[in-house]
C-alpha atoms as a PDB file:
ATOM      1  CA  UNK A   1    -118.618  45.238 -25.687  1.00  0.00           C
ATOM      2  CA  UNK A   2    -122.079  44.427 -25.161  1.00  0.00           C
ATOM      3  CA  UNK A   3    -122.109  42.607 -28.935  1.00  0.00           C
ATOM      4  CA  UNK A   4    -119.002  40.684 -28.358  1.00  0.00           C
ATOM      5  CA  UNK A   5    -120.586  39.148 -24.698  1.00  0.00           C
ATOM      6  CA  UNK A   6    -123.577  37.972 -26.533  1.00  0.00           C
ATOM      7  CA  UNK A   7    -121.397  36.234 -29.117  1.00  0.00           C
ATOM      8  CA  UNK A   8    -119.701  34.460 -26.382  1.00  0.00           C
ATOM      9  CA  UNK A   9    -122.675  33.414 -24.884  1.00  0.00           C
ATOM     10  CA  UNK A  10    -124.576  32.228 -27.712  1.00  0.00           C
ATOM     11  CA  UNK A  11    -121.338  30.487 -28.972  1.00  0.00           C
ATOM     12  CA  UNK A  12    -121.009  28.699 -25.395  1.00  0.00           C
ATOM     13  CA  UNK A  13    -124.499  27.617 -25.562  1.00  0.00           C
ATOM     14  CA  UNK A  14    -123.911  26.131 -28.994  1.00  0.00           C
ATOM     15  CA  UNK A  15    -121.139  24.072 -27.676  1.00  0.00           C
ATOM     16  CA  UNK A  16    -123.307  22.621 -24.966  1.00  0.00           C
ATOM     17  CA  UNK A  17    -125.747  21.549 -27.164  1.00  0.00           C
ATOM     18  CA  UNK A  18    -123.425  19.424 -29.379  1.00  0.00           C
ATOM     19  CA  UNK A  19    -121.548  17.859 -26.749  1.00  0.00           C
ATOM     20  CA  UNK A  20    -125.217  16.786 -25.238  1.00  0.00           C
ATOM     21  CA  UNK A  21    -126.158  15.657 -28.805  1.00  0.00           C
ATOM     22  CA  UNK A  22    -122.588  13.586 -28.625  1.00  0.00           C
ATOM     23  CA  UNK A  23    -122.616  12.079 -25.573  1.00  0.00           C
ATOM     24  CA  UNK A  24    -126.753  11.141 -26.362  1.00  0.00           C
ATOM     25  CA  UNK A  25    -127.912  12.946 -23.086  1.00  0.00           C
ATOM     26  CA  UNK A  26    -130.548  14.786 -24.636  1.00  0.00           C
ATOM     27  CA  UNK A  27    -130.797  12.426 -28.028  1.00  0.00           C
ATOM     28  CA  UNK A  28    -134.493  10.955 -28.940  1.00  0.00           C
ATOM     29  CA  UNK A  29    -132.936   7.050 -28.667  1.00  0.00           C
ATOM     30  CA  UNK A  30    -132.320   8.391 -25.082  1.00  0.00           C
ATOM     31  CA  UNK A  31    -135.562   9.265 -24.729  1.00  0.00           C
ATOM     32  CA  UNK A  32    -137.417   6.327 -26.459  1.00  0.00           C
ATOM     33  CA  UNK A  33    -139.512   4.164 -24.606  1.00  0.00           C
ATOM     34  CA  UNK A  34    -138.391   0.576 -25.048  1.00  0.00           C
ATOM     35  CA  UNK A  35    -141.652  -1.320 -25.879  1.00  0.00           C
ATOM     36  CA  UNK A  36    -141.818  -5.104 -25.055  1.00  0.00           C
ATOM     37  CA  UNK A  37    -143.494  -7.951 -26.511  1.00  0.00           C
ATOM     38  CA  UNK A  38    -147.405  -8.274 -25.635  1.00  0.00           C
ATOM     39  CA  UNK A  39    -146.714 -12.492 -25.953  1.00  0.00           C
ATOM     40  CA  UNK A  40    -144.621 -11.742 -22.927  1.00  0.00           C
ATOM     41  CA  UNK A  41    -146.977 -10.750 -20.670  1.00  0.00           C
ATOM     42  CA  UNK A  42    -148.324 -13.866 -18.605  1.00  0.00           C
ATOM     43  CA  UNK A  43    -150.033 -13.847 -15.265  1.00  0.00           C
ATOM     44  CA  UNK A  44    -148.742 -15.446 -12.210  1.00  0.00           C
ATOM     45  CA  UNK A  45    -147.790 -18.924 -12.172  1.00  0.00           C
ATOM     46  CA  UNK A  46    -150.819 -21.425 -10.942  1.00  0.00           C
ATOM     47  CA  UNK A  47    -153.397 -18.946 -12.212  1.00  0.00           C
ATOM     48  CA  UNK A  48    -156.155 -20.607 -14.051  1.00  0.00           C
ATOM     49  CA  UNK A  49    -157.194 -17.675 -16.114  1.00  0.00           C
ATOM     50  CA  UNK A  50    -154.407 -16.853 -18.905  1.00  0.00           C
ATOM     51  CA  UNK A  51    -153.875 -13.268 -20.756  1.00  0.00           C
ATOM     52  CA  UNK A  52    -155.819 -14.465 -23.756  1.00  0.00           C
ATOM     53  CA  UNK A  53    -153.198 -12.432 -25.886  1.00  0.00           C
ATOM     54  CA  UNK A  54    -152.992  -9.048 -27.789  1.00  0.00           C
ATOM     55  CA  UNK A  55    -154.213  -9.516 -31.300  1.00  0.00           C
ATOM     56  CA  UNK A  56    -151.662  -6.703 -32.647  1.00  0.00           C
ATOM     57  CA  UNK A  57    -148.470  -5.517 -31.976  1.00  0.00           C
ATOM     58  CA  UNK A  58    -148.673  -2.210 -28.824  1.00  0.00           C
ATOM     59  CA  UNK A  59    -148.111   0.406 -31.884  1.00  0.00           C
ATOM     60  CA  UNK A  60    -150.513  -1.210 -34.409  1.00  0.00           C
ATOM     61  CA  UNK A  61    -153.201   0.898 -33.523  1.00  0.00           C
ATOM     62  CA  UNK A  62    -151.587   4.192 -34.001  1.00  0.00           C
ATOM     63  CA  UNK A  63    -152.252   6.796 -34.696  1.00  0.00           C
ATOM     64  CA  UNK A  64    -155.576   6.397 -33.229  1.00  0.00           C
ATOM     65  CA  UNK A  65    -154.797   4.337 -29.732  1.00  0.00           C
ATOM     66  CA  UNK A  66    -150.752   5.415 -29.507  1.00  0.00           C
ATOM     67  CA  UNK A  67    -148.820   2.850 -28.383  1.00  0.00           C
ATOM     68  CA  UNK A  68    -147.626   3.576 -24.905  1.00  0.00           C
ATOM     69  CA  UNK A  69    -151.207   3.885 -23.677  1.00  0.00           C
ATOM     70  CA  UNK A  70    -151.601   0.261 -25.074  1.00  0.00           C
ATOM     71  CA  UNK A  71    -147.931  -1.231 -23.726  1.00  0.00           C
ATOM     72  CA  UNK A  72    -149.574   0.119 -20.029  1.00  0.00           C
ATOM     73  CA  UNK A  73    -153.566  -0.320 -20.538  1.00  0.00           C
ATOM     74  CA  UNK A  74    -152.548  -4.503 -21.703  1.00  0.00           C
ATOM     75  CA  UNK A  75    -149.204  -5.303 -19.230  1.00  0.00           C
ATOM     76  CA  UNK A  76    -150.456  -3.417 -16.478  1.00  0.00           C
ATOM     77  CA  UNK A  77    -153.916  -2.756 -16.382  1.00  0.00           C
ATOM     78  CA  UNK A  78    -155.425  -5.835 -17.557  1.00  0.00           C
ATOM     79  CA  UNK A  79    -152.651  -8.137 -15.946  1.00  0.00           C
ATOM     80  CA  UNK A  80    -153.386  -6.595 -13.217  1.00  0.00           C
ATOM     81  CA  UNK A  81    -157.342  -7.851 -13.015  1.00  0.00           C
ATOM     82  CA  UNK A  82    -155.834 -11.356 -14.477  1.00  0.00           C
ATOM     83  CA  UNK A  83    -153.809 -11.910 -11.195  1.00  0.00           C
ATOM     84  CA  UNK A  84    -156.447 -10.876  -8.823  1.00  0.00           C
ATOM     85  CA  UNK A  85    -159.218 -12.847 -10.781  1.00  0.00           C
ATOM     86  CA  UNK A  86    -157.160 -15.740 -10.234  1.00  0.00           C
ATOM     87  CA  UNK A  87    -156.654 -14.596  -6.605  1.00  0.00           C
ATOM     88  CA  UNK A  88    -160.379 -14.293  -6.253  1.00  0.00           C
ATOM     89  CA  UNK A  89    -161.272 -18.153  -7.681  1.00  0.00           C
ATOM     90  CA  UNK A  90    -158.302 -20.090  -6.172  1.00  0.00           C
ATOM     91  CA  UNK A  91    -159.327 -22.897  -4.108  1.00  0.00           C
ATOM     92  CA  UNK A  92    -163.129 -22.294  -5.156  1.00  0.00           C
ATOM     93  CA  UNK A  93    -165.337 -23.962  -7.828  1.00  0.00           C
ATOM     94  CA  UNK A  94    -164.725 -21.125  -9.906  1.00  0.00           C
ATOM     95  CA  UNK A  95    -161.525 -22.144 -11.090  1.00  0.00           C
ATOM     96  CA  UNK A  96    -163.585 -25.202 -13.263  1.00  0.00           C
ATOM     97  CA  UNK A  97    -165.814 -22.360 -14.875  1.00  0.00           C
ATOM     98  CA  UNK A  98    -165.434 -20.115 -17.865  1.00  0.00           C
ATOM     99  CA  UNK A  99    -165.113 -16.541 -17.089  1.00  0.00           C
ATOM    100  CA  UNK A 100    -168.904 -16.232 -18.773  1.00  0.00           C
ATOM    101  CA  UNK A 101    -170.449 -18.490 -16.352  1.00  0.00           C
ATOM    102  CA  UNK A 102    -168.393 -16.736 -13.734  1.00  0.00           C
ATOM    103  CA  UNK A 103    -169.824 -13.454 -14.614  1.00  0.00           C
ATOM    104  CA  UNK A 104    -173.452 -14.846 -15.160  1.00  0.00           C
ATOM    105  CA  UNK A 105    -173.836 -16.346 -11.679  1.00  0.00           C
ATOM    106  CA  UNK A 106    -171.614 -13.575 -10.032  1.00  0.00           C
ATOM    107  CA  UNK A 107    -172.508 -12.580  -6.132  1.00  0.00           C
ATOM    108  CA  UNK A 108    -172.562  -8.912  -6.608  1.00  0.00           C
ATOM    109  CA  UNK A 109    -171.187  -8.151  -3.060  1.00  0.00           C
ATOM    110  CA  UNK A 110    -167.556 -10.090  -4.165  1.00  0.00           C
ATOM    111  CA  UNK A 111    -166.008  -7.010  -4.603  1.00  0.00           C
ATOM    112  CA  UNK A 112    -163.176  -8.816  -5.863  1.00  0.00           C
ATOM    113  CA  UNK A 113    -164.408 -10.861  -8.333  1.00  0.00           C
ATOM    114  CA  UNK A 114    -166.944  -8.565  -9.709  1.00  0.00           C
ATOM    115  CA  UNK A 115    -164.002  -6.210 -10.176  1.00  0.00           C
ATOM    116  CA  UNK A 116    -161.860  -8.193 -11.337  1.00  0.00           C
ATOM    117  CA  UNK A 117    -163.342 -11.010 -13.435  1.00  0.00           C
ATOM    118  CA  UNK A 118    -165.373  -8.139 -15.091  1.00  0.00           C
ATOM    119  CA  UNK A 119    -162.238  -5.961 -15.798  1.00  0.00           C
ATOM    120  CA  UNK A 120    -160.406  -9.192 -16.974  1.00  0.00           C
ATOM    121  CA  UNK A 121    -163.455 -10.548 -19.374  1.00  0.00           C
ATOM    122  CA  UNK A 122    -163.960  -6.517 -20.822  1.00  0.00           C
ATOM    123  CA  UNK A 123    -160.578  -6.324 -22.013  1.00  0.00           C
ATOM    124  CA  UNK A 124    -160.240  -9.572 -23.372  1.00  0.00           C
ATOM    125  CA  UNK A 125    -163.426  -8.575 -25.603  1.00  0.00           C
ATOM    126  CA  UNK A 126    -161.831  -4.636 -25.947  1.00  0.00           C
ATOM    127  CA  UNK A 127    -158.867  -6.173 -27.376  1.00  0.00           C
ATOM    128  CA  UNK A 128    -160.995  -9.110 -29.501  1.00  0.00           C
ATOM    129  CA  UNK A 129    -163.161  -6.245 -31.478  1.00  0.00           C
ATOM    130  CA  UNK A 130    -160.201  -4.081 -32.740  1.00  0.00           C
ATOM    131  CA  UNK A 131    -157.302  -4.274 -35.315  1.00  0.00           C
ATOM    132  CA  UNK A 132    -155.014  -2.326 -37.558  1.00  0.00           C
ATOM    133  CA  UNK A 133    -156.467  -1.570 -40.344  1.00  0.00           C
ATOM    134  CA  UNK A 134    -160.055  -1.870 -39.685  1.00  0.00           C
ATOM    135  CA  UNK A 135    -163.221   0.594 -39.037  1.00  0.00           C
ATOM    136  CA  UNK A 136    -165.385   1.741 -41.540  1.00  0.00           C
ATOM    137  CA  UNK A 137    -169.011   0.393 -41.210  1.00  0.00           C
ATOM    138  CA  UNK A 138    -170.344  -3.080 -40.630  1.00  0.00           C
ATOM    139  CA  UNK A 139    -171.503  -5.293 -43.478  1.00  0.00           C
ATOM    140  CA  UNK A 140    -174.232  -8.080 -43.985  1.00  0.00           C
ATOM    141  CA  UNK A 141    -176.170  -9.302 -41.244  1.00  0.00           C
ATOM    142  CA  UNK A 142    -175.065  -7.106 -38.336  1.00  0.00           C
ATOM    143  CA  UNK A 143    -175.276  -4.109 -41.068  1.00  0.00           C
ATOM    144  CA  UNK A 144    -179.065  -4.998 -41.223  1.00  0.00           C
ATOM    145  CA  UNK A 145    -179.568  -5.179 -37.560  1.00  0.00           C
ATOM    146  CA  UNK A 146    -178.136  -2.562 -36.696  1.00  0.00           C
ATOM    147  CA  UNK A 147    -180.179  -0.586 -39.244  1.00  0.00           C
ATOM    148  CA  UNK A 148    -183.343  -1.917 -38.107  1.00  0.00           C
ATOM    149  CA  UNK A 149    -182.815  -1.127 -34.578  1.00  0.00           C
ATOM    150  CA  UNK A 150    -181.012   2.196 -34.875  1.00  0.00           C
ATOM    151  CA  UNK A 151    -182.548   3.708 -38.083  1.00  0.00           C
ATOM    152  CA  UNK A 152    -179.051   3.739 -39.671  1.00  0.00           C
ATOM    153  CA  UNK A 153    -175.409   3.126 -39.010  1.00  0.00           C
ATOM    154  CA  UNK A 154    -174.512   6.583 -38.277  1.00  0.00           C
ATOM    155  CA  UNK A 155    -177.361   6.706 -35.791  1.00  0.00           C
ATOM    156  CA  UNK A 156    -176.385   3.982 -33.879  1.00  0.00           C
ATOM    157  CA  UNK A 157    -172.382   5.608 -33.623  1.00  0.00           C
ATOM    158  CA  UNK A 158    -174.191   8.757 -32.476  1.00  0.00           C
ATOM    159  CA  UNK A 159    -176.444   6.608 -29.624  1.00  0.00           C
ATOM    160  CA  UNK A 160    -173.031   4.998 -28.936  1.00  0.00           C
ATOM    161  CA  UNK A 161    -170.781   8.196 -28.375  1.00  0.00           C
ATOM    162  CA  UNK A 162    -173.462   9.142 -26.596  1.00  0.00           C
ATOM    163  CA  UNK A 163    -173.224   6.744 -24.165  1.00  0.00           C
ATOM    164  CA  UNK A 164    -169.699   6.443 -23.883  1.00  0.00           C
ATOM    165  CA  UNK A 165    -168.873   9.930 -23.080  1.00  0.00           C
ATOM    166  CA  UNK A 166    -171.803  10.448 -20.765  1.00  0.00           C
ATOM    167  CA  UNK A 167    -170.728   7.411 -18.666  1.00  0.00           C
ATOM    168  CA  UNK A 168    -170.255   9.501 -15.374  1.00  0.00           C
ATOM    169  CA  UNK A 169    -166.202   8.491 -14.461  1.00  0.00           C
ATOM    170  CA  UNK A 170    -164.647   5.151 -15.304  1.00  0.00           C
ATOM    171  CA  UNK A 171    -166.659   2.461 -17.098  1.00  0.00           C
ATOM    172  CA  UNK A 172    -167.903   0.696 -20.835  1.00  0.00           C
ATOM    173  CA  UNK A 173    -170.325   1.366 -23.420  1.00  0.00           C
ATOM    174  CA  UNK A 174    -171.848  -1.530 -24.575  1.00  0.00           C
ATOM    175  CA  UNK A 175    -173.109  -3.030 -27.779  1.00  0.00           C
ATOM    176  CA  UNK A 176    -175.669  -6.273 -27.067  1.00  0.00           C
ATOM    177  CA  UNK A 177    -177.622  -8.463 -28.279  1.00  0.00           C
ATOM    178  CA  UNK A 178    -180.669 -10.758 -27.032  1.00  0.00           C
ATOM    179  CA  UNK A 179    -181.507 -13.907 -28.582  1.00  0.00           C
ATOM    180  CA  UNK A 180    -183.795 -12.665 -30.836  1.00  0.00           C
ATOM    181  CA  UNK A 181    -180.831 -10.708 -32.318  1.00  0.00           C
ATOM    182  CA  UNK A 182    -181.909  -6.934 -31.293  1.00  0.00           C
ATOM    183  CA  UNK A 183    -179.188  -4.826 -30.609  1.00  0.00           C
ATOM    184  CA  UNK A 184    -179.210  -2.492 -27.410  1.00  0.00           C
ATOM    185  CA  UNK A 185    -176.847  -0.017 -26.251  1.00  0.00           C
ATOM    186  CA  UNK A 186    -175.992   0.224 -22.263  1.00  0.00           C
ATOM    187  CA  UNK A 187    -173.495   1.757 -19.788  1.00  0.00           C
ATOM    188  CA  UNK A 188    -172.336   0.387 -16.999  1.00  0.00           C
ATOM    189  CA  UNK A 189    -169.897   1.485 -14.476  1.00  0.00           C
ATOM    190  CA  UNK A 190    -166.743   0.273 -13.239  1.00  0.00           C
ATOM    191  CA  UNK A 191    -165.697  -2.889 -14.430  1.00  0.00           C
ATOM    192  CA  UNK A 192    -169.595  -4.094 -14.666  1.00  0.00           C
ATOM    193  CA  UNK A 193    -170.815  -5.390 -17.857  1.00  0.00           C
ATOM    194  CA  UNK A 194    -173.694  -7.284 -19.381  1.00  0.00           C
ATOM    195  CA  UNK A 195    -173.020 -10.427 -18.013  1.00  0.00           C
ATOM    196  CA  UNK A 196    -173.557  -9.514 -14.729  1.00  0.00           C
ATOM    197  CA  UNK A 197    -177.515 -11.121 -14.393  1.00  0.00           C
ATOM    198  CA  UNK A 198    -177.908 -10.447 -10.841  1.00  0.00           C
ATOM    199  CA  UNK A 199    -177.194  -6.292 -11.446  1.00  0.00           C
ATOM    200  CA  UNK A 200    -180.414  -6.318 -13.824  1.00  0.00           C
ATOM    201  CA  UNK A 201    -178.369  -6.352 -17.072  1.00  0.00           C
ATOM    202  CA  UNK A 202    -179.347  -9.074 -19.681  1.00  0.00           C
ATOM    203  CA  UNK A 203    -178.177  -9.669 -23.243  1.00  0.00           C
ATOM    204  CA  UNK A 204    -174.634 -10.914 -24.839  1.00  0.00           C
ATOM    205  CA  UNK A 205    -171.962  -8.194 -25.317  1.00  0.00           C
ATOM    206  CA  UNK A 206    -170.474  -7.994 -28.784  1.00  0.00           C
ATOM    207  CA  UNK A 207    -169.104  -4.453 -28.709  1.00  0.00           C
ATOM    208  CA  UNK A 208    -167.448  -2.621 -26.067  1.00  0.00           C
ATOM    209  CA  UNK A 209    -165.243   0.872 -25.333  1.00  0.00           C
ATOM    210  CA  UNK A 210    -163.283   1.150 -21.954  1.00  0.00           C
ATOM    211  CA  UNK A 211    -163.792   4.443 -20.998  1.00  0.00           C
ATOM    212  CA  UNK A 212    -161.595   4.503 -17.669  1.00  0.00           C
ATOM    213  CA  UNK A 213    -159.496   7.331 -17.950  1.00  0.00           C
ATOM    214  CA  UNK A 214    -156.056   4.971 -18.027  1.00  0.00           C
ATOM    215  CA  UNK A 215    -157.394   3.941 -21.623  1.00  0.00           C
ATOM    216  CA  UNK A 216    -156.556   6.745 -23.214  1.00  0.00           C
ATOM    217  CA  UNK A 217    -155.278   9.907 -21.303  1.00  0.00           C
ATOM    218  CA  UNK A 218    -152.125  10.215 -22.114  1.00  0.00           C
ATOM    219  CA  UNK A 219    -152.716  10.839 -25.607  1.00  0.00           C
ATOM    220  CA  UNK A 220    -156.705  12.308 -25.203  1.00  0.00           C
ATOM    221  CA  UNK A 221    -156.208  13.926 -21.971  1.00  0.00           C
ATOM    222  CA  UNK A 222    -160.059  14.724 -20.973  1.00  0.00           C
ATOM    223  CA  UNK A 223    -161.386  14.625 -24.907  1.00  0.00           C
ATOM    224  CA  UNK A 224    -163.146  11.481 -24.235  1.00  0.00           C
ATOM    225  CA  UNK A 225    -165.304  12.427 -27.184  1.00  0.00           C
ATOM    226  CA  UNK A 226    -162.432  12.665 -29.673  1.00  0.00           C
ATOM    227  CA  UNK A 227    -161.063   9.455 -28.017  1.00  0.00           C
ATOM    228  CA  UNK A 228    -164.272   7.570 -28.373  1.00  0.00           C
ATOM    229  CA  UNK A 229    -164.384   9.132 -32.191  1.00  0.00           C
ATOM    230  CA  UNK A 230    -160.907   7.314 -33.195  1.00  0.00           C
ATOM    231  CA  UNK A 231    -161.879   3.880 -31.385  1.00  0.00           C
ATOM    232  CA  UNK A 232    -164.444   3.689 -34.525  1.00  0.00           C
ATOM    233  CA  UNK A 233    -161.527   4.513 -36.601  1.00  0.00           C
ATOM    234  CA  UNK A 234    -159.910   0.593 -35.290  1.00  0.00           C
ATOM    235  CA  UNK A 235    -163.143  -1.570 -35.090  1.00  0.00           C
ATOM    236  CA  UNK A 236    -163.030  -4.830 -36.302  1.00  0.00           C
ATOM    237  CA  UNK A 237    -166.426  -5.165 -37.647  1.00  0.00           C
ATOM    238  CA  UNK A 238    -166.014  -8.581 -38.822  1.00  0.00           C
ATOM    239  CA  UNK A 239    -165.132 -10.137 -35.145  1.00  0.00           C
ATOM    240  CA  UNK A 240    -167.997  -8.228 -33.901  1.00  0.00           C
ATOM    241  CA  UNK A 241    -170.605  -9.712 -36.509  1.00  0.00           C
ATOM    242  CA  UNK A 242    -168.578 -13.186 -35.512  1.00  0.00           C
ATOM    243  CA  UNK A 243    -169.848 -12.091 -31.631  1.00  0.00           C
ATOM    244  CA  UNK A 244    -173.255 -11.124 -33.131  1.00  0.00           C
ATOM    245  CA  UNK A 245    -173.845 -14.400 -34.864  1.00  0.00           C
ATOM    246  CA  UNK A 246    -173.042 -16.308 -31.990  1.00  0.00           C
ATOM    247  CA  UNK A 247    -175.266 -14.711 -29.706  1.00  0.00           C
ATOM    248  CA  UNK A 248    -178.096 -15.238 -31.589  1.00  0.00           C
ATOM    249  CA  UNK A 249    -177.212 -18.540 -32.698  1.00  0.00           C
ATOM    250  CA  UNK A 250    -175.323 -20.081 -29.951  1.00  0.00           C
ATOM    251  CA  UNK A 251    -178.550 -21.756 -28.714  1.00  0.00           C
END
């Protein structure tokens, strides 16, 4: 009696599961996350600082940066610093200024716009220095610098990591460069960054990994070391040399 109950059952529970897969209550397209267009994503109207544009598609990145983490970290995140930059400047000088000079002459107690113009100039770079289909190791003339300042290439990744996953809560790790072309490698916190004069820092970013927490969570959870690891496996080495040259030549 006891057999034939458990037939039932398990044939019952059978039938439940088809009709579900029938109806598509429990199908994958159900669960799917519709992904929209990065091009799409525009800041308020009037707002003198534009989304700059996502180099790559949201998935592009994958399997490294997945793509939901990218669809939120662009059209939320960062959108979200572009509309209260522009909030920050409207009806000041600052609307007639690049984001750089912004940045360089920035009044550190602006809350605001040191917030916000930094978080909106850090992912506009964070987005610039990566691709699909990149990593590997520099070549040429940032190759040579960074192998006379670090020792070696797999030196300065080490310094780097270092620095990245030591940054105590949200912030960057840097890669910058004085005039002279030497390389340095700083933290900052927040959504400071190098540009930022009146903090202390000095020298041109050309490198940067957001290590807030919303960049990479979902898929990472608290491994920001393994996180950190696959950025390397997406850097555009040739846009960063691009930054390099023109921080040491831009003079």
């Amino acid at each position: 009696m006891k057999k034939v109950i458990l037939i039932g059952f398990a044939a019952l529970f059978m039938m439940a599961c088809n009709t579900k897969n029938e109806t598509g209550s429990d199908s994958k397209m159900e669960n799917k996350i519709e992904m929209g267009n990065p091009a799409d994503v525009q800041v308020t109207e009037g707002g003198v600082f534009k989304m700059q544009g996502l180099p790559y598609a949201y998935n592009a990145l994958e399997p490294f940066i997945d793509a939901r983490t990218m669809e939120i970290h662009y059209s939320r995140h960062h959108l979200g610093y572009a509309n209260n930059l522009n909030k920050a400047v409207e009806g000041t000088e600052m609307v007639n200024m690049s984001i750089e000079e912004v940045l360089k002459g920035l009044n550190p107690e602006n809350a605001a716009l040191r917030n916000n113009g930094g978080g909106y100039y850090n992912h506009n770079l964070f987005w610039e220095v990566l691709g699909p289909d990149k990593g590997g190791v520099p070549q040429g003339i940032l190759a040579d610098a960074i192998n006379r300042d670090f020792g070696s290439f797999n030196e300065f990744k080490k310094l780097f990591t270092e620095a990245a996953t030591k940054q105590f809560g949200s912030g960057w790790a840097w890669l910058v460069a004085n005039k002279e072309g030497k390389l340095s490698i700083i933290s900052t916190p927040n959504q400071d960054n190098p540009l930022m004069e009146k903090l202390g820092y000095t020298g041109t970013p050309i490198f940067a990994i957001d290590v807030w927490e919303h960049a990479y969570y979902l898929h990472y959870q608290n491994k920001r070391k393994d996180y950190v690891e696959a950025v390397f496996s997406v850097v555009n080495w040739d846009k960063v040399t691009e930054k390099y040259n023109t921080a040491i030549f831009k003079d």
